[in-house]
N, C-alpha and C. Protein backbone atom coordinates (compact mmCIF):
# COMPACT_ATOMS: atom_id res chain seq x y z
N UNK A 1 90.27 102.72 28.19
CA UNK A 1 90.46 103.25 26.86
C UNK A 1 89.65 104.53 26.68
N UNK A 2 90.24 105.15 25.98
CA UNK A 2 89.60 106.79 25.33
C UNK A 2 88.46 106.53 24.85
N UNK A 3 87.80 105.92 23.90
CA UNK A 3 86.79 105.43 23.69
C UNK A 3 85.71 105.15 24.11
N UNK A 4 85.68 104.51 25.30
CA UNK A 4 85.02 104.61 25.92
C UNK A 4 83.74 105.48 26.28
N UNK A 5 82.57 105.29 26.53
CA UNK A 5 81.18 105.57 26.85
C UNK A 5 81.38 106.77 27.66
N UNK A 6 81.68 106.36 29.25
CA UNK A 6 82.29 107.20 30.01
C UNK A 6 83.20 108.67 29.78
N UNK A 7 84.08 108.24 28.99
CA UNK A 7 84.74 109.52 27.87
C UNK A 7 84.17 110.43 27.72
N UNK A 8 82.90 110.12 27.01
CA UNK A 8 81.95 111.09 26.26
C UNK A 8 81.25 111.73 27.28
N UNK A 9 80.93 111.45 28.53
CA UNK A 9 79.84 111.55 29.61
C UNK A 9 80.81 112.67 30.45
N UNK A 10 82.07 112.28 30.44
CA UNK A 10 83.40 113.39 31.23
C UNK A 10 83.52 114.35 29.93
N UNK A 11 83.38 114.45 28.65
CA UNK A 11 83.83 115.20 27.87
C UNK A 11 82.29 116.45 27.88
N UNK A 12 80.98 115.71 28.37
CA UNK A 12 80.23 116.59 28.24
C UNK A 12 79.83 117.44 29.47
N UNK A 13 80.47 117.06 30.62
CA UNK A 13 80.68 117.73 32.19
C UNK A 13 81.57 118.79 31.65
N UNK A 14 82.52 118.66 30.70
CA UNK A 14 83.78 120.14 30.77
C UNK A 14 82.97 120.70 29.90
N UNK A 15 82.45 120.20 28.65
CA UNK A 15 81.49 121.43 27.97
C UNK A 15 80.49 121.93 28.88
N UNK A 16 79.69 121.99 29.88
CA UNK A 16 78.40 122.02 30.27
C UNK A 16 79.45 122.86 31.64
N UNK A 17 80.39 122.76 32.06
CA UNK A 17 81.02 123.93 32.63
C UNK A 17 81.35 124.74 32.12
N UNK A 18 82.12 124.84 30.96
CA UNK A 18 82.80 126.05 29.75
C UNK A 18 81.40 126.95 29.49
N UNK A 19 79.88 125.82 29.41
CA UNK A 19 78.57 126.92 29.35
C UNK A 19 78.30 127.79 30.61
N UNK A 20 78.45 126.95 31.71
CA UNK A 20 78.37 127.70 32.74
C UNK A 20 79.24 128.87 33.45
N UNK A 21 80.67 128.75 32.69
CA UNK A 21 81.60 130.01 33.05
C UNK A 21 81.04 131.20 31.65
N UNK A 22 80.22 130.66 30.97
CA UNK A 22 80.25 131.72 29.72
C UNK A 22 78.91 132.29 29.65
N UNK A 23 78.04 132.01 30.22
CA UNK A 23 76.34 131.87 30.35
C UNK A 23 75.91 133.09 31.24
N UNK A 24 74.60 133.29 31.20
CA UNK A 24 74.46 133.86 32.47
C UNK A 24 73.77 132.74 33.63
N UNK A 25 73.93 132.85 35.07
CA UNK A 25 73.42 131.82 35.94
C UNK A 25 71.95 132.47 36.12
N UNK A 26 71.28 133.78 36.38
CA UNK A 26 70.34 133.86 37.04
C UNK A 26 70.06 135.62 36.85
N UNK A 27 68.81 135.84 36.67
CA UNK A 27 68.39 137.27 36.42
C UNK A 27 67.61 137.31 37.00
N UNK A 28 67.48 139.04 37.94
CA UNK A 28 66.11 138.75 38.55
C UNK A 28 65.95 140.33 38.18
N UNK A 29 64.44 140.41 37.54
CA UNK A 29 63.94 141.98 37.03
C UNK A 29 63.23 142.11 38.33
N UNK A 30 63.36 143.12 38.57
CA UNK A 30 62.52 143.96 39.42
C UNK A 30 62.04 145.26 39.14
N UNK A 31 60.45 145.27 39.42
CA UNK A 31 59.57 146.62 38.85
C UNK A 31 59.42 147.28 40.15
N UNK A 32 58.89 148.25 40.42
CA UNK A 32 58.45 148.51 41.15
C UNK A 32 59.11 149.89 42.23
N UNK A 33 58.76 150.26 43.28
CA UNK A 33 59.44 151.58 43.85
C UNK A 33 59.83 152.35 42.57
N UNK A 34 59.25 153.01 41.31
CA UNK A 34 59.61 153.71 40.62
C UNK A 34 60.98 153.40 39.94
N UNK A 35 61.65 152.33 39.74
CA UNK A 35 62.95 151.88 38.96
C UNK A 35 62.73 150.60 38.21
N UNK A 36 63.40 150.11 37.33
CA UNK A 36 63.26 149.02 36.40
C UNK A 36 64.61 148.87 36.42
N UNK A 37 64.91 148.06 38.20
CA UNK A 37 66.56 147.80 37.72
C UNK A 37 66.50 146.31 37.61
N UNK A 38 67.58 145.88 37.28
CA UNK A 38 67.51 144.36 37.11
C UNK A 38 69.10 143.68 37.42
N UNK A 39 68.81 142.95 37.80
CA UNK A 39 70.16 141.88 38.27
C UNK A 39 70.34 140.57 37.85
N UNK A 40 71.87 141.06 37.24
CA UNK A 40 72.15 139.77 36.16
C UNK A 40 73.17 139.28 37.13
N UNK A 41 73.51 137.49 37.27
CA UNK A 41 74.76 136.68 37.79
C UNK A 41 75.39 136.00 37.10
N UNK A 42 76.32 136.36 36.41
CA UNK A 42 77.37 135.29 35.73
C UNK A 42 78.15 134.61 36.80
N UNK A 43 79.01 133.84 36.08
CA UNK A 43 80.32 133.54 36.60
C UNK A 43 81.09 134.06 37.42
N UNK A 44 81.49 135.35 36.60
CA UNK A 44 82.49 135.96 37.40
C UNK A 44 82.13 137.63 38.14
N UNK A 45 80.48 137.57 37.96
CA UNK A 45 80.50 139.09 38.24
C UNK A 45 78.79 139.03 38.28
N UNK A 46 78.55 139.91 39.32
CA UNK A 46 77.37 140.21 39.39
C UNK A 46 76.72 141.57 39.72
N UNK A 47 75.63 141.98 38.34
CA UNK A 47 75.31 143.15 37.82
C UNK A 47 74.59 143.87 37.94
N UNK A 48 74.21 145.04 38.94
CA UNK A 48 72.89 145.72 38.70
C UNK A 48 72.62 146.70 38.07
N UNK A 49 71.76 146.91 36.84
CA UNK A 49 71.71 147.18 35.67
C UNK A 49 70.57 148.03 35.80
N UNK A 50 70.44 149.41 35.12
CA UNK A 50 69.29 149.80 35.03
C UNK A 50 67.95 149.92 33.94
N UNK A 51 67.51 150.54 33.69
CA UNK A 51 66.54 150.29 32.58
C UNK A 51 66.71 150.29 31.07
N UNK A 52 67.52 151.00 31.60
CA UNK A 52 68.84 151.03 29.77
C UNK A 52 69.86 150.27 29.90
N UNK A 53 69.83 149.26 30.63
CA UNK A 53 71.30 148.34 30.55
C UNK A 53 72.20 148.47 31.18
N UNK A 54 72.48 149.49 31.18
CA UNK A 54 73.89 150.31 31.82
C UNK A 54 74.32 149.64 33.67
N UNK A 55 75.28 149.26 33.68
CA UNK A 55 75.61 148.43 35.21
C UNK A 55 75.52 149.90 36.01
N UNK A 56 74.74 149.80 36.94
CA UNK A 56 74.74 150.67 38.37
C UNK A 56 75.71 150.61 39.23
N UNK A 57 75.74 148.86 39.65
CA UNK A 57 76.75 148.23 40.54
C UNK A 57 77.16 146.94 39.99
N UNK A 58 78.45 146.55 40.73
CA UNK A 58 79.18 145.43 40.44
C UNK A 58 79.69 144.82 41.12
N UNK A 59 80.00 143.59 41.55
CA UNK A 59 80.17 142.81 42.38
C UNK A 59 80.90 141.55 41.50
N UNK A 60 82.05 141.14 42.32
CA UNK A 60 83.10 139.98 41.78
C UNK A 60 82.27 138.92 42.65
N UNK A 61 81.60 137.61 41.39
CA UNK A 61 81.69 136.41 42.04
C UNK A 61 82.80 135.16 41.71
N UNK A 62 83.91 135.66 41.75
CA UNK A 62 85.28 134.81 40.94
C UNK A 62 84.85 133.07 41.66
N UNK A 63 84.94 133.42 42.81
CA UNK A 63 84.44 131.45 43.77
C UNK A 63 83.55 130.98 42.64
N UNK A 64 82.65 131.25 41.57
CA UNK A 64 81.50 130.83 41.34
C UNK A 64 82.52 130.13 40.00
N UNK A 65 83.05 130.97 39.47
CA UNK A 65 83.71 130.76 38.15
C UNK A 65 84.84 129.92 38.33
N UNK A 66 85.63 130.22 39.76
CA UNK A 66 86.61 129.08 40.12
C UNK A 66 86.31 127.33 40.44
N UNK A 67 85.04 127.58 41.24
CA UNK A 67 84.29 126.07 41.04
C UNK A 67 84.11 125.94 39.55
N UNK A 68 83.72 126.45 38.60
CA UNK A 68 82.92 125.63 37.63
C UNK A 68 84.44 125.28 36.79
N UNK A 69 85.16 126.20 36.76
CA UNK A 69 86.70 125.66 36.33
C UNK A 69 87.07 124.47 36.50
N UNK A 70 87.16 124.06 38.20
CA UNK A 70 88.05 123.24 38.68
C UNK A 70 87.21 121.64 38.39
N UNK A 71 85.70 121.88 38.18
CA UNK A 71 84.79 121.21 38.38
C UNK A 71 85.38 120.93 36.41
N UNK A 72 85.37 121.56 35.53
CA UNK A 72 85.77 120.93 34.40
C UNK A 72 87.25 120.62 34.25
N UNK A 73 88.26 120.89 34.51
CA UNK A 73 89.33 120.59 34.76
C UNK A 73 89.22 118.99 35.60
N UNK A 74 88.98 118.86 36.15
CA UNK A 74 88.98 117.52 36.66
C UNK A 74 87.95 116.53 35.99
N UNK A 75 86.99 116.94 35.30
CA UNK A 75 86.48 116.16 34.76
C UNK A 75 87.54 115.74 33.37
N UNK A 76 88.17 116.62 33.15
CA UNK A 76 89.32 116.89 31.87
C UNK A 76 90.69 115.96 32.42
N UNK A 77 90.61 116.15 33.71
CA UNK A 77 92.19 114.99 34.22
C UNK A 77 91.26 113.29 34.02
N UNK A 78 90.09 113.37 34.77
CA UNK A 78 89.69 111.93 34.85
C UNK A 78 89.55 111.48 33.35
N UNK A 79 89.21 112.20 32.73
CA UNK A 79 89.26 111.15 31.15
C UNK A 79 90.54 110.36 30.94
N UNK A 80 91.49 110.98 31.06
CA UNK A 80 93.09 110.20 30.81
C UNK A 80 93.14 109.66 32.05
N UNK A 81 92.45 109.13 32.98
CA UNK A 81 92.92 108.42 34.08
C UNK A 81 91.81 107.05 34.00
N UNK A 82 92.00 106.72 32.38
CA UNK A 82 91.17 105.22 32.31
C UNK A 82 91.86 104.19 32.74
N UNK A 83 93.32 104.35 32.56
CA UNK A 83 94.25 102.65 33.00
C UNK A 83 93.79 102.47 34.81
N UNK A 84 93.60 103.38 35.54
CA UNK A 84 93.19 103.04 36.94
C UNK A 84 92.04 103.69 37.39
N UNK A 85 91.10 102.39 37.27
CA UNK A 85 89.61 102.60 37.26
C UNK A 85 89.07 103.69 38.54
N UNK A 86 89.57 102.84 39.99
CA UNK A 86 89.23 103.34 40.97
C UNK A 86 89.93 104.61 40.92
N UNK A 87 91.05 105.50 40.58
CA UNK A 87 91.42 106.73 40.58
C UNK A 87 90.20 107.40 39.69
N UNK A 88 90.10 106.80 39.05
CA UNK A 88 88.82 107.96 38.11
C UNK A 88 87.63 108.24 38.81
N UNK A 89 87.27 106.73 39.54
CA UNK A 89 85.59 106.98 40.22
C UNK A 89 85.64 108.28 41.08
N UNK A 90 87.24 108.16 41.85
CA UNK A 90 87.87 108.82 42.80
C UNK A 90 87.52 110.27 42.22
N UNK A 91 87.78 110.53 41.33
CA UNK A 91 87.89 112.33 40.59
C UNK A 91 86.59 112.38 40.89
N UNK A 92 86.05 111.34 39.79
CA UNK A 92 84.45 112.09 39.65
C UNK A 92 83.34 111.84 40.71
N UNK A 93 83.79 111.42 41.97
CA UNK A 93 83.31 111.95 43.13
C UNK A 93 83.34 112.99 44.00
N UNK A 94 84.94 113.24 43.91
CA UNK A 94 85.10 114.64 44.30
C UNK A 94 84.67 115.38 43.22
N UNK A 95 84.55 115.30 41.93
CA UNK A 95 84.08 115.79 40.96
C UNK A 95 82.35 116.52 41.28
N UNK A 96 81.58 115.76 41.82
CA UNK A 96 80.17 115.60 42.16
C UNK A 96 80.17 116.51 43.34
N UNK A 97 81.19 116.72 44.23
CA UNK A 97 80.87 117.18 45.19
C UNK A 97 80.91 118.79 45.41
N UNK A 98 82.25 119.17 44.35
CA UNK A 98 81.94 120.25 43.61
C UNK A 98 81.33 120.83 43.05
N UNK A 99 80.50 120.24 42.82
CA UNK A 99 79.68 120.24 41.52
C UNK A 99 78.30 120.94 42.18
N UNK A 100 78.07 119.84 43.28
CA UNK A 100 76.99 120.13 44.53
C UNK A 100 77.62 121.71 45.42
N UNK A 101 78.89 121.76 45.47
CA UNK A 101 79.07 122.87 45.89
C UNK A 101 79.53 124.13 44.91
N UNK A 102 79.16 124.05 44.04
CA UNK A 102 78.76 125.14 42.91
C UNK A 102 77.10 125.48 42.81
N UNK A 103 76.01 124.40 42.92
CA UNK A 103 75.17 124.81 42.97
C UNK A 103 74.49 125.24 44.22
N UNK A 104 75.11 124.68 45.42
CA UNK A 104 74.95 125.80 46.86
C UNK A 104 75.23 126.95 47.11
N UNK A 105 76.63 127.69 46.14
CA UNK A 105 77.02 128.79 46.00
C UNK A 105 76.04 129.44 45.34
N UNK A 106 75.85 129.04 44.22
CA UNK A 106 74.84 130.11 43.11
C UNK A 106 73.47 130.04 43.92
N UNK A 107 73.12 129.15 44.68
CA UNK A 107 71.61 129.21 45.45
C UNK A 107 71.91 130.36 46.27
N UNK A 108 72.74 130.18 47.19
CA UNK A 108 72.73 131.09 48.19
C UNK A 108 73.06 132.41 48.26
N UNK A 109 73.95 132.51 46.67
CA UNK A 109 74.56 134.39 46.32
C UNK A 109 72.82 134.63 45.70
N UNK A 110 72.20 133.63 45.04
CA UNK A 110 70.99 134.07 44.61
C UNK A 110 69.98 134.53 45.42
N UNK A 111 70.03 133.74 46.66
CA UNK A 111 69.28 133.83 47.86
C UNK A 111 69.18 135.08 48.98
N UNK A 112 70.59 135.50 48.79
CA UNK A 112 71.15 136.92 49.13
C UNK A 112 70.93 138.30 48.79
N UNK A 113 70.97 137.77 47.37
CA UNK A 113 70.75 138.76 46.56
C UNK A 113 68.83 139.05 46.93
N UNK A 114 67.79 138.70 46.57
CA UNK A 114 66.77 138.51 46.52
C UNK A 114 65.94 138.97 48.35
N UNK A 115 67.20 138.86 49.35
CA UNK A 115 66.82 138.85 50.61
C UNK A 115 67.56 140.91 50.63
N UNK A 116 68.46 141.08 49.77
CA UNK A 116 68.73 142.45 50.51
C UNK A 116 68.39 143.53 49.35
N UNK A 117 67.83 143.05 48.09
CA UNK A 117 66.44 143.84 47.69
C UNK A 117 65.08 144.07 47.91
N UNK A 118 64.76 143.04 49.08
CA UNK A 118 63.67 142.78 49.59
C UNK A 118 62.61 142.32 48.16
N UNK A 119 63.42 141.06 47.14
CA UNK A 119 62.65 141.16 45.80
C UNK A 119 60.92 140.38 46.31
N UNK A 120 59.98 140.61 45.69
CA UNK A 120 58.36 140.38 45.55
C UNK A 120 59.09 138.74 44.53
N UNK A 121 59.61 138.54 43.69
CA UNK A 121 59.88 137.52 42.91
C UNK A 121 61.29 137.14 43.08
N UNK A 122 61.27 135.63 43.12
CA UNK A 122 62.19 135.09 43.33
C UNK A 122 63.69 135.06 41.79
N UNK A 123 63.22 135.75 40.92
CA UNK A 123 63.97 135.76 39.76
C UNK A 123 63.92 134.45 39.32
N UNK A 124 64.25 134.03 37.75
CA UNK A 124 64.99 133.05 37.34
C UNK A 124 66.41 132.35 37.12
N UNK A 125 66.35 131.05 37.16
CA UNK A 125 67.46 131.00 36.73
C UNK A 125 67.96 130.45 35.13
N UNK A 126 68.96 130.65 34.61
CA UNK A 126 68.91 130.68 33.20
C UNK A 126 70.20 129.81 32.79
N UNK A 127 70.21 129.45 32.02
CA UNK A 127 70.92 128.13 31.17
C UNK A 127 72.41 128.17 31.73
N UNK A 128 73.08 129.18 32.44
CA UNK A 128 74.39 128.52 33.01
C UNK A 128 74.04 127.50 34.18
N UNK A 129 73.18 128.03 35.15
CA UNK A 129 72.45 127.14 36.18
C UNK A 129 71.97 125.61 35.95
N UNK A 130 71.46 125.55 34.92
CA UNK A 130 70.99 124.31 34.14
C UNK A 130 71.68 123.39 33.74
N UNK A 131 73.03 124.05 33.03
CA UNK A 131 74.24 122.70 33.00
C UNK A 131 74.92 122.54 33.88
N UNK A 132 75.01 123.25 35.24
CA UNK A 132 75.79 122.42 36.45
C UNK A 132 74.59 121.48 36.44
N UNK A 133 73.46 120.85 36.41
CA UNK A 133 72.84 120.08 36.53
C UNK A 133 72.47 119.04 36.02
N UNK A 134 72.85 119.24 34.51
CA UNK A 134 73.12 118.45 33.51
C UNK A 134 74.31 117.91 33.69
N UNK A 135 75.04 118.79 33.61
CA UNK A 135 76.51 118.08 34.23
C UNK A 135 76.99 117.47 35.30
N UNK A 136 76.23 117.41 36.35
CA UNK A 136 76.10 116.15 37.31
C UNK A 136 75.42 115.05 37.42
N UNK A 137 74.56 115.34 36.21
CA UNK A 137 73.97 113.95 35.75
C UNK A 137 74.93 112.99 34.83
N UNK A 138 75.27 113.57 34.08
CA UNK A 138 76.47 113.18 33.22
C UNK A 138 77.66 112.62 33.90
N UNK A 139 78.22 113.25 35.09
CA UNK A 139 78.81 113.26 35.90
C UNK A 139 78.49 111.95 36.61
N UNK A 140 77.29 111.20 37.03
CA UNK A 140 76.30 110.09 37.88
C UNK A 140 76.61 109.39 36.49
N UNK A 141 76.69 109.43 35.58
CA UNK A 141 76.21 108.71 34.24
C UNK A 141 77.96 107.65 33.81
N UNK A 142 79.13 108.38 33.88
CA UNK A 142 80.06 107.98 33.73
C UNK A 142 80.65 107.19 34.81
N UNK A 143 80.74 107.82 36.22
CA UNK A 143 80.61 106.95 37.15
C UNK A 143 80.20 105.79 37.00
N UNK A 144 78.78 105.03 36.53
CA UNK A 144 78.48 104.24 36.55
C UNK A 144 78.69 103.47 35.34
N UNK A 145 79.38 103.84 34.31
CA UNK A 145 79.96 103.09 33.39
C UNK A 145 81.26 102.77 33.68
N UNK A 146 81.49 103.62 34.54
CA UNK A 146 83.42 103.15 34.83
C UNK A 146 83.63 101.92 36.04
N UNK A 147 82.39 102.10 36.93
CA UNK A 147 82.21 100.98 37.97
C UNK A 147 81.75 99.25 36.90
N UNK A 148 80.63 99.80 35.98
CA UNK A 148 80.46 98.41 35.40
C UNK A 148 81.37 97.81 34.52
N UNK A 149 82.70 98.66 33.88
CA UNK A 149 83.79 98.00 33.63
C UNK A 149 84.49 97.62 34.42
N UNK A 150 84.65 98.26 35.36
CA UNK A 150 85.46 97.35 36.55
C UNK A 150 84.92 96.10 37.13
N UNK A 151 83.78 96.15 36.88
CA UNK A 151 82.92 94.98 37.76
C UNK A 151 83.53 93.94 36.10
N UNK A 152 83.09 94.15 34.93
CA UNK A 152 83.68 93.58 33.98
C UNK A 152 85.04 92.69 33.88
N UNK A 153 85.85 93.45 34.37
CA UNK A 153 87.64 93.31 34.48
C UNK A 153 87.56 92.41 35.18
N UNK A 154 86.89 92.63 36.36
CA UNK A 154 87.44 91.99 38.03
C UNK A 154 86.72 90.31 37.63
N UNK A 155 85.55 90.04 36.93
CA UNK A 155 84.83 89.31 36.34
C UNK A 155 85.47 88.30 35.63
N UNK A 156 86.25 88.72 34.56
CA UNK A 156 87.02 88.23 33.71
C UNK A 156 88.36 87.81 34.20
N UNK A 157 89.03 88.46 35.07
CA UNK A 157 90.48 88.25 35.64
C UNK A 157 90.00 86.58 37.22
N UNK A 158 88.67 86.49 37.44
CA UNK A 158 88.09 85.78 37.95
C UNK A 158 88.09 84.25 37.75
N UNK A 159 88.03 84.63 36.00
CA UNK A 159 87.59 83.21 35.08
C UNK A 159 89.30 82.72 35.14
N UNK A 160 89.84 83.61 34.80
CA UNK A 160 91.10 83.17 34.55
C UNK A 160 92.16 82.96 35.66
């Protein structure tokens, strides 16, 4: 049923992606050699900006924005896939794994980035980064309400 606990736990994985396609993932300022440029990573694009704002360079990270899509989109199919328990665990495992491979992507474009400025600081990362993480907790959280109704069902169809 829609209602359901689980519901709410898949309904807050597609918000906590919709933050992460809309957010920024990660900024890293850099002082120093006479420039104050700075590098911003969204979703879909990543920015090097100079001391007035203004983008220097630009770079498409679309993979970053296509995971966090597909990663709420499926959390968005598994809600309506309550009548068959094990198809849902099914999503939101592959669900998780995406999820894990969204935050290997943003580590490693971050990691990149930071290795061919030769940055002194590792930059931060900032609130789009934070709800892929939230959202795989949430993600761990429904899972395990959809397994203890099944354990429920299988329980009850037992007695009878």
């Amino acid at each position: 049923m829609i209602q359901r606990v689980q519901t709410i736990f898949l309904f807050l994985v597609v918000i906590c992606m919709g933050v992460t396609i809309g957010s920024t993932l990660w900024v890293q300022n850099q002082t120093g050699s006479g420039t104050a440029d700075s590098w911003e990573l969204t979703a879909f694009v990543l920015n090097n900006l100079d001391s007035t704002g203004e983008v220097i360079q630009s770079s498409s990270k679309w993979y970053i924005a296509t995971l966090a899509s597909f990663a709420g989109l499926l959390a968005l199919i598994s809600i309506f896939q309550y009548k068959n328990r094990t198809r849902q665990m099914m999503f939101n495992m592959i669900n998780s794994l995406i999820m894990v491979g969204l935050v290997v992507a943003v580590f490693l474009t971050t990691n990149g980035i930071n290795s061919a400025i030769n940055a002194v600081e590792s930059g931060s990362y900032q609130l789009g980064f934070w709800v892929i993480l939230a959202a795989m907790v949430f993600n761990m959280l429904a899972n395990r309400f959809i397994r203890k109704d099944e354990a429920l069902v299988r329980s009850v169809d037992r007695i009878r």
